[in-house]
N, C-alpha and C. Protein backbone atom coordinates (compact mmCIF):
# COMPACT_ATOMS: atom_id res chain seq x y z
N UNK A 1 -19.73 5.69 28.72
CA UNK A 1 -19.54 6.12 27.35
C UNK A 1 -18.76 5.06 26.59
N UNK A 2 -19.16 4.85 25.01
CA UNK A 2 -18.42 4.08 24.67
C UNK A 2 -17.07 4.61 24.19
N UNK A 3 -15.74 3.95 23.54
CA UNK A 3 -15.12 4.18 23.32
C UNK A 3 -14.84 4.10 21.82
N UNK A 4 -14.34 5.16 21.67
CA UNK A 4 -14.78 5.64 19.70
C UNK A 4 -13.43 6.49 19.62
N UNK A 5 -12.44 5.50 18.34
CA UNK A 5 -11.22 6.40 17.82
C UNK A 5 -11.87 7.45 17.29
N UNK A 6 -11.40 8.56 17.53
CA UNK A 6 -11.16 10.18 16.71
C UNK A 6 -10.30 10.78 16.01
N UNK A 7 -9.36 10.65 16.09
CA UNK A 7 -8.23 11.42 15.68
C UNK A 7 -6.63 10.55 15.81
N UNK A 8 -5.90 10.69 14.45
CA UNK A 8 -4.24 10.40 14.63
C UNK A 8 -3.85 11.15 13.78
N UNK A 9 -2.27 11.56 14.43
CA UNK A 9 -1.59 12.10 13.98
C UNK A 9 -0.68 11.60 12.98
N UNK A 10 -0.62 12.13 11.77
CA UNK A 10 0.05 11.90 10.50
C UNK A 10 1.10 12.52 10.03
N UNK A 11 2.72 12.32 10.61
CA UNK A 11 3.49 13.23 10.26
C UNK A 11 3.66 13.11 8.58
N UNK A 12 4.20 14.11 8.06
CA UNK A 12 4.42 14.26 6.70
C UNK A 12 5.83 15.20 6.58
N UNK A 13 6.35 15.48 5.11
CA UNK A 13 7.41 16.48 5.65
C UNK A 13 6.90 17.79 4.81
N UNK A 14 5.25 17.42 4.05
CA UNK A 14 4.92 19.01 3.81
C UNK A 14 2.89 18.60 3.83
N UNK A 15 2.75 18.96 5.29
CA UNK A 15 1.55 18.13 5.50
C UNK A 15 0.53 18.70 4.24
N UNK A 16 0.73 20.17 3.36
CA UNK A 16 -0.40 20.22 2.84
C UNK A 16 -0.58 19.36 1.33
N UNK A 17 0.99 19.67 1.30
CA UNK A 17 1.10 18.04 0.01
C UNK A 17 0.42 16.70 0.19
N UNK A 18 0.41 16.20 1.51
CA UNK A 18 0.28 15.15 2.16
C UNK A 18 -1.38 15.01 2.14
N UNK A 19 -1.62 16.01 2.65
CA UNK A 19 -3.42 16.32 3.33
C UNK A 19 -3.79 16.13 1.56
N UNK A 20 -3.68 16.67 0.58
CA UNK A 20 -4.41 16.97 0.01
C UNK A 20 -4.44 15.72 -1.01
N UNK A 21 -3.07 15.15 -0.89
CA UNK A 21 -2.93 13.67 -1.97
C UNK A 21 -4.39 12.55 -1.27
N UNK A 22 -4.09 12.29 -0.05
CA UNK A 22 -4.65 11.24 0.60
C UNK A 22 -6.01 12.08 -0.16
N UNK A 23 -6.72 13.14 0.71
CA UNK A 23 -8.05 13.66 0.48
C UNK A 23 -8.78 13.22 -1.13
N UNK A 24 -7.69 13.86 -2.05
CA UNK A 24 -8.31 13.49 -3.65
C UNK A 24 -8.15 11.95 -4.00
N UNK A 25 -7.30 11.20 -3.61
CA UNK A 25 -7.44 9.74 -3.84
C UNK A 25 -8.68 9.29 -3.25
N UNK A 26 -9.02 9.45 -1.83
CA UNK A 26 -10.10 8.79 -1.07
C UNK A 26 -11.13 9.47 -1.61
N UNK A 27 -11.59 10.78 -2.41
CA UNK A 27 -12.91 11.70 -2.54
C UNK A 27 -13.14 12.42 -1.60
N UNK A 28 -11.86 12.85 -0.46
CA UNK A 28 -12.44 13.74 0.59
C UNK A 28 -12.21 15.01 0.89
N UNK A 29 -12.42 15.80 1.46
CA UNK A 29 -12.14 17.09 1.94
C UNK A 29 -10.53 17.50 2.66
N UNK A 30 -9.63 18.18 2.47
CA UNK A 30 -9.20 18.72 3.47
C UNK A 30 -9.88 20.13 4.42
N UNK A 31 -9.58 19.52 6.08
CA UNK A 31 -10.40 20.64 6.37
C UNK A 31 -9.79 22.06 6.90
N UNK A 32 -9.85 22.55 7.40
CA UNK A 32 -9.27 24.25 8.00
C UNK A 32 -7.97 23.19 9.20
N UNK A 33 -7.22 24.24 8.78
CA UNK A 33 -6.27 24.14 9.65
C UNK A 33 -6.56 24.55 10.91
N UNK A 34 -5.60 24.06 12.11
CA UNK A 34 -5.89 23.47 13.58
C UNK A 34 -4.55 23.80 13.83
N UNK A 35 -4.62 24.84 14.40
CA UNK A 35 -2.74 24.66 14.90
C UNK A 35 -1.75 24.29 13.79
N UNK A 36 -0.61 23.02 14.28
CA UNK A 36 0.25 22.93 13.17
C UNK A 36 -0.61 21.86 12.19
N UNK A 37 -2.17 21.26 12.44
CA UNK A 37 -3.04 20.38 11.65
C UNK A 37 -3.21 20.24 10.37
N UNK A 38 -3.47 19.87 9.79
CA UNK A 38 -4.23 19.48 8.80
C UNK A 38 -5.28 18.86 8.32
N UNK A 39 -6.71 18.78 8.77
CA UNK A 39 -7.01 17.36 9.18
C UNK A 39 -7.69 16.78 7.74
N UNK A 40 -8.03 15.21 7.61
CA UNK A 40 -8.67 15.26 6.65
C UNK A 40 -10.03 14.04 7.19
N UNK A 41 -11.20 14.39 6.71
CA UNK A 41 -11.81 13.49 7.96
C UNK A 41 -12.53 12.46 7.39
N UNK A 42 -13.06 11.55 7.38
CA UNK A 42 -13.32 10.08 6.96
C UNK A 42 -15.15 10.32 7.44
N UNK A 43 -15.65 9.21 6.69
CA UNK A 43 -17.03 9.36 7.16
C UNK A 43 -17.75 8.84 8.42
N UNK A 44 -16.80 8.08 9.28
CA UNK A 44 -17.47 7.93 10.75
C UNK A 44 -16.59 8.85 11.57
N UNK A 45 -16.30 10.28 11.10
CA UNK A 45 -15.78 11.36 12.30
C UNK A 45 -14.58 11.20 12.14
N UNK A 46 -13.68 10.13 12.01
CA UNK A 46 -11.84 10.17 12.42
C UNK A 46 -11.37 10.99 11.59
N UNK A 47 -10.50 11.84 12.13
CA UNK A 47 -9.43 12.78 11.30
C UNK A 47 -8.13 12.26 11.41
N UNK A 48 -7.50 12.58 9.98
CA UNK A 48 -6.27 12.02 10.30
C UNK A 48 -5.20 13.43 10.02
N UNK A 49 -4.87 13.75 10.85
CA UNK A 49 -4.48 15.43 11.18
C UNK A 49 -2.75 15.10 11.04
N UNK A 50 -3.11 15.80 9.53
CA UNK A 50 -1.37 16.11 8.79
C UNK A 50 -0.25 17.13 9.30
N UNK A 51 0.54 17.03 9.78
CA UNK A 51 1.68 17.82 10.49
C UNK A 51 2.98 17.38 9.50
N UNK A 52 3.85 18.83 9.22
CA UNK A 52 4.85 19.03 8.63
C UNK A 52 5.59 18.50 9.75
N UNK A 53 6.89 17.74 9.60
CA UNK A 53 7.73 17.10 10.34
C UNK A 53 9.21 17.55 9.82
N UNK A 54 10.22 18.25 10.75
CA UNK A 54 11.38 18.65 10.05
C UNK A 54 12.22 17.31 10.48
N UNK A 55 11.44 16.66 11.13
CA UNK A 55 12.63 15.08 11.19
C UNK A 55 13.25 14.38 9.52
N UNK A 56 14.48 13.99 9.44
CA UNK A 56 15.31 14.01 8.54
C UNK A 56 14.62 12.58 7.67
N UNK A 57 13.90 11.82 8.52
CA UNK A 57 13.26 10.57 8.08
C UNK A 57 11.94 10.24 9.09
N UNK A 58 10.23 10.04 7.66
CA UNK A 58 9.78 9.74 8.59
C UNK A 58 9.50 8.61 8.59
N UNK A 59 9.08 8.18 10.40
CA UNK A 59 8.29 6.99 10.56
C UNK A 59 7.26 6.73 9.27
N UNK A 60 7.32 5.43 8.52
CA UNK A 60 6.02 5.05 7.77
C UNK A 60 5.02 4.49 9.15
N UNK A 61 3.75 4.70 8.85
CA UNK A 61 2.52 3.71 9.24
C UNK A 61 1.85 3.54 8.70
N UNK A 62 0.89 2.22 8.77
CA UNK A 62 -0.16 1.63 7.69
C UNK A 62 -2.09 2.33 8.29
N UNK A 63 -2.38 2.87 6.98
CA UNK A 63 -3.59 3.18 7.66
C UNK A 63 -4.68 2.88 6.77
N UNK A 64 -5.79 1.45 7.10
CA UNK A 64 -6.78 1.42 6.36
C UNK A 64 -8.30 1.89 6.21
N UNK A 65 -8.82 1.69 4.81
CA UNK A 65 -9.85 2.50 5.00
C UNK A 65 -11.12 1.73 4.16
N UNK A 66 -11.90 1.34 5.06
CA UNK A 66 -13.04 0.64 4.53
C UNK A 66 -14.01 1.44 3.75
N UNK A 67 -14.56 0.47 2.71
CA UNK A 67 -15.26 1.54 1.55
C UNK A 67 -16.51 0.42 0.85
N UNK A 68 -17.15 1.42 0.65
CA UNK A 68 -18.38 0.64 -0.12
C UNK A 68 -17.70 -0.02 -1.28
N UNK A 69 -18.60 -1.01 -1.90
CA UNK A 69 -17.93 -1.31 -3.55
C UNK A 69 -17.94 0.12 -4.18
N UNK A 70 -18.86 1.00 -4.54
CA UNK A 70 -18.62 1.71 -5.58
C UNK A 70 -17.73 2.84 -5.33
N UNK A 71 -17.68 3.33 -3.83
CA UNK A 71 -16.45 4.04 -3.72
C UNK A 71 -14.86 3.18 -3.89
N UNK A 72 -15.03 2.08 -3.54
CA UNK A 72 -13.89 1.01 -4.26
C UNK A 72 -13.43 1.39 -5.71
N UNK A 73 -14.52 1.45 -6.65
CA UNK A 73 -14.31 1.77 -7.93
C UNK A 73 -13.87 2.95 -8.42
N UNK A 74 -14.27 4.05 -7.26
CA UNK A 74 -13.91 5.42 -7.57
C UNK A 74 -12.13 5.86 -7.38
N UNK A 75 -12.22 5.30 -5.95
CA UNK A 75 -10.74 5.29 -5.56
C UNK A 75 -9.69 4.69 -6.00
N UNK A 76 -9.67 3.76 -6.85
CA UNK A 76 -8.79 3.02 -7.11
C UNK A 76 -9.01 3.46 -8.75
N UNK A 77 -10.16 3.67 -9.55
CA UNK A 77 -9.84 5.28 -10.64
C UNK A 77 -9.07 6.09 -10.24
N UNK A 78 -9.48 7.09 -9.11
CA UNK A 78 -8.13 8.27 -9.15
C UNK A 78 -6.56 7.92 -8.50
N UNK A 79 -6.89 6.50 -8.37
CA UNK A 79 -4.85 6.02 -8.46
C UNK A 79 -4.69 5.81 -9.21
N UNK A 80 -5.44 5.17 -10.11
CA UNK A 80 -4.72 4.97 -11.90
C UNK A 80 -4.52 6.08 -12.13
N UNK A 81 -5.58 7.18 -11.79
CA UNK A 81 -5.72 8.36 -12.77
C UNK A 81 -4.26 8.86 -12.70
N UNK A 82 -3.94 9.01 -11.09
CA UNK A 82 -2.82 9.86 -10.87
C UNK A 82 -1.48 8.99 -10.74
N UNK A 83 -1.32 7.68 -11.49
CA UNK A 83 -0.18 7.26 -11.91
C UNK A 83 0.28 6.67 -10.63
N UNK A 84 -0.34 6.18 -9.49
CA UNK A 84 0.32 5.77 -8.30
C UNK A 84 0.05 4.47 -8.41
N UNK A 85 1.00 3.46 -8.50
CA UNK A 85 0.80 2.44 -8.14
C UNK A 85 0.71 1.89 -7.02
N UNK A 86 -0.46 0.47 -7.25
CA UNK A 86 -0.86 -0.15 -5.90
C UNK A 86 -0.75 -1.71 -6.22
N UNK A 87 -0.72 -2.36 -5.12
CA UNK A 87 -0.89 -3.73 -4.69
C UNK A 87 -1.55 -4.61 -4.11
N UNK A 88 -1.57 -5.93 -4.13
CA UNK A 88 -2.38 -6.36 -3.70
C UNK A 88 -2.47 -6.45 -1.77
N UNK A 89 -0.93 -6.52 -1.52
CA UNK A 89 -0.55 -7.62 0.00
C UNK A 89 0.45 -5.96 -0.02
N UNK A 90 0.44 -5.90 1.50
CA UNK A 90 1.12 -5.34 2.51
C UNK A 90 3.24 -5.44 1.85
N UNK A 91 3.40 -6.07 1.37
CA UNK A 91 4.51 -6.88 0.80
C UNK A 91 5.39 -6.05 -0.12
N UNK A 92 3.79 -5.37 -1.01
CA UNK A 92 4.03 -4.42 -2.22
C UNK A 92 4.47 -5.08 -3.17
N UNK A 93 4.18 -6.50 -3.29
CA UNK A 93 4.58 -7.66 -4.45
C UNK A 93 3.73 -7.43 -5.90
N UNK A 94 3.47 -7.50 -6.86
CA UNK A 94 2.62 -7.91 -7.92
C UNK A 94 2.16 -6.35 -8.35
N UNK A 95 2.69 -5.41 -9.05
CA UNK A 95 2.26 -4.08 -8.89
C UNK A 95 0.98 -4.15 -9.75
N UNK A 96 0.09 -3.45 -9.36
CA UNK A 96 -1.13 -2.95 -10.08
C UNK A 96 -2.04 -4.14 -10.40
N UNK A 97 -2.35 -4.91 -9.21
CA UNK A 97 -2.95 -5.97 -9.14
C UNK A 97 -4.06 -5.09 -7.91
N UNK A 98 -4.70 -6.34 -7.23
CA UNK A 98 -5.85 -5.94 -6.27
C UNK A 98 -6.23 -7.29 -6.43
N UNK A 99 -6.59 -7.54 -4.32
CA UNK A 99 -6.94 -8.66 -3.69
C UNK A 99 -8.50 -9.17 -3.63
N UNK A 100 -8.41 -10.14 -3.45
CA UNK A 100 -10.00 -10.70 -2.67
C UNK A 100 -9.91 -11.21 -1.71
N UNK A 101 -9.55 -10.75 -0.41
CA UNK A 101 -9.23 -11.09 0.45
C UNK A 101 -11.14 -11.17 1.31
N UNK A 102 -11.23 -12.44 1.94
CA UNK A 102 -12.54 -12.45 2.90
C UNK A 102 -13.95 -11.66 2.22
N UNK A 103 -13.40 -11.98 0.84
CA UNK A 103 -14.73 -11.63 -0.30
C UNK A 103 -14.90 -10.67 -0.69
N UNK A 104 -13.99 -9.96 -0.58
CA UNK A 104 -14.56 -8.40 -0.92
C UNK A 104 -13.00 -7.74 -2.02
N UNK A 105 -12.84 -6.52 -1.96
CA UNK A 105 -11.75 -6.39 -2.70
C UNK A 105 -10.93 -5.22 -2.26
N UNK A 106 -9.86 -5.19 -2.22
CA UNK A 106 -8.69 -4.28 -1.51
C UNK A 106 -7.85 -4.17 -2.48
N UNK A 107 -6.89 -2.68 -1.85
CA UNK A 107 -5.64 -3.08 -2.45
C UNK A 107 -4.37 -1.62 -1.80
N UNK A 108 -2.97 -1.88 -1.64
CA UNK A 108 -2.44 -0.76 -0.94
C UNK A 108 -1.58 -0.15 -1.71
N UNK A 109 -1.61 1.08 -1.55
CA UNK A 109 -0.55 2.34 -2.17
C UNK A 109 -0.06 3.02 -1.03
N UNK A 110 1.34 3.69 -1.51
CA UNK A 110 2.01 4.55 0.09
C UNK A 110 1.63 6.15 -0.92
N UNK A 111 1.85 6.92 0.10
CA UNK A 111 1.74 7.88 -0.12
C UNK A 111 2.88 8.76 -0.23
N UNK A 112 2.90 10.17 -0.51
CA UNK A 112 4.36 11.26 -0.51
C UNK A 112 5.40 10.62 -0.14
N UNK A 113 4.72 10.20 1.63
CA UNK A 113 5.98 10.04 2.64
C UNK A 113 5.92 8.47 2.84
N UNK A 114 5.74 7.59 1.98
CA UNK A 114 6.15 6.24 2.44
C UNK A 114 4.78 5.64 3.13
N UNK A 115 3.56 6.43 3.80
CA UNK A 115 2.80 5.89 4.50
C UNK A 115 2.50 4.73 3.88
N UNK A 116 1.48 2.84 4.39
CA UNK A 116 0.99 2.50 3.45
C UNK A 116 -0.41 2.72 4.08
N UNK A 117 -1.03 2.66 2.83
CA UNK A 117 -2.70 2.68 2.80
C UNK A 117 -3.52 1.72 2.32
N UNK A 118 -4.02 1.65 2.51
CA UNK A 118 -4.98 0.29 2.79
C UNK A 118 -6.64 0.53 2.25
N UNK A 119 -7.37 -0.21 1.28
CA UNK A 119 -8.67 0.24 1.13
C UNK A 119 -8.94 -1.26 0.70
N UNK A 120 -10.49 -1.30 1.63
CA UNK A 120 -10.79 -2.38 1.46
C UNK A 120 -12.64 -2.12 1.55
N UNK A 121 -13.01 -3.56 0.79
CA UNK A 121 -14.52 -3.09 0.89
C UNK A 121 -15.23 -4.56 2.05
N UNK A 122 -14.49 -5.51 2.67
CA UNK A 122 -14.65 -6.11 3.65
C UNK A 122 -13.88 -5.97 4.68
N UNK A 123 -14.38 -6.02 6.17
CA UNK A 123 -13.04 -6.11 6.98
C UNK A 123 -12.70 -7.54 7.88
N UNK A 124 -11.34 -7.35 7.69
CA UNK A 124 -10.94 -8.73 7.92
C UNK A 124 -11.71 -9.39 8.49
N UNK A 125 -11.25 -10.89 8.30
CA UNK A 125 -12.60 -12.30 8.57
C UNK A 125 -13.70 -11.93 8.34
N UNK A 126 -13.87 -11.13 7.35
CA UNK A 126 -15.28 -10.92 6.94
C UNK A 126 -16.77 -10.54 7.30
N UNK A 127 -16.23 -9.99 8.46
CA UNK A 127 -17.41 -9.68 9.63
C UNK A 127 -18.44 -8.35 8.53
């Protein structure tokens, strides 16, 4: 069998705040809750399953998400729409800019809890 990511866990400190920001920025669904879950699921299957965290501080992690051009155009509409600023570089330098990195176009915003996010319409070295 091959080996195919499915699922990570996304602490938050109010996962349905969390689940539902990421979901309407990207155009996606949140789905039925799973235990303490949340999940929200991407179009090759991965869920990224939101959990309320009573830890006092959370871990940030970076999570990207490859996208056609015109969903490029959509998503990065409903961050203007909803007043979140983004960047070009990991850095968070140059606000409300966007890259051309390996020909294509990206750009990152954090979310509620600090996460950063990542959307890009090539993936690195251009494969």
């Amino acid at each position: 069998m091959a080996v195919h990511f499915n699922h990570t866990i996304v602490f938050s400190r109010d996962r349905q705040v969390s689940a539902e920001f990421l979901a309407h920025i990207l155009g996606l669904k949140v789905g039925r809750q799973w235990g303490p879950f949340l999940p929200v699921e991407t179009a090759n299957g991965v869920t990224l399953d939101f959990a309320t965290s009573d830890q006092e501080t959370i871990t940030e992690h970076h999570y990207a998400f490859l996208v056609g051009e015109d969903e490029f155009d959509e998503i990065l509409g409903r961050v203007k729409a909803a007043g979140v600023t983004y960047y070009p570089d990991p850095r968070l330098s140059r606000p409300n800019e966007i890259n051309h990195n390996d020909g294509g176009r990206g750009f990152y915003f954090l979310d509620p809890d600090g996460h950063g996010m990542e959307v890009i319409t090539v993936p690195y070295g251009g494969w």
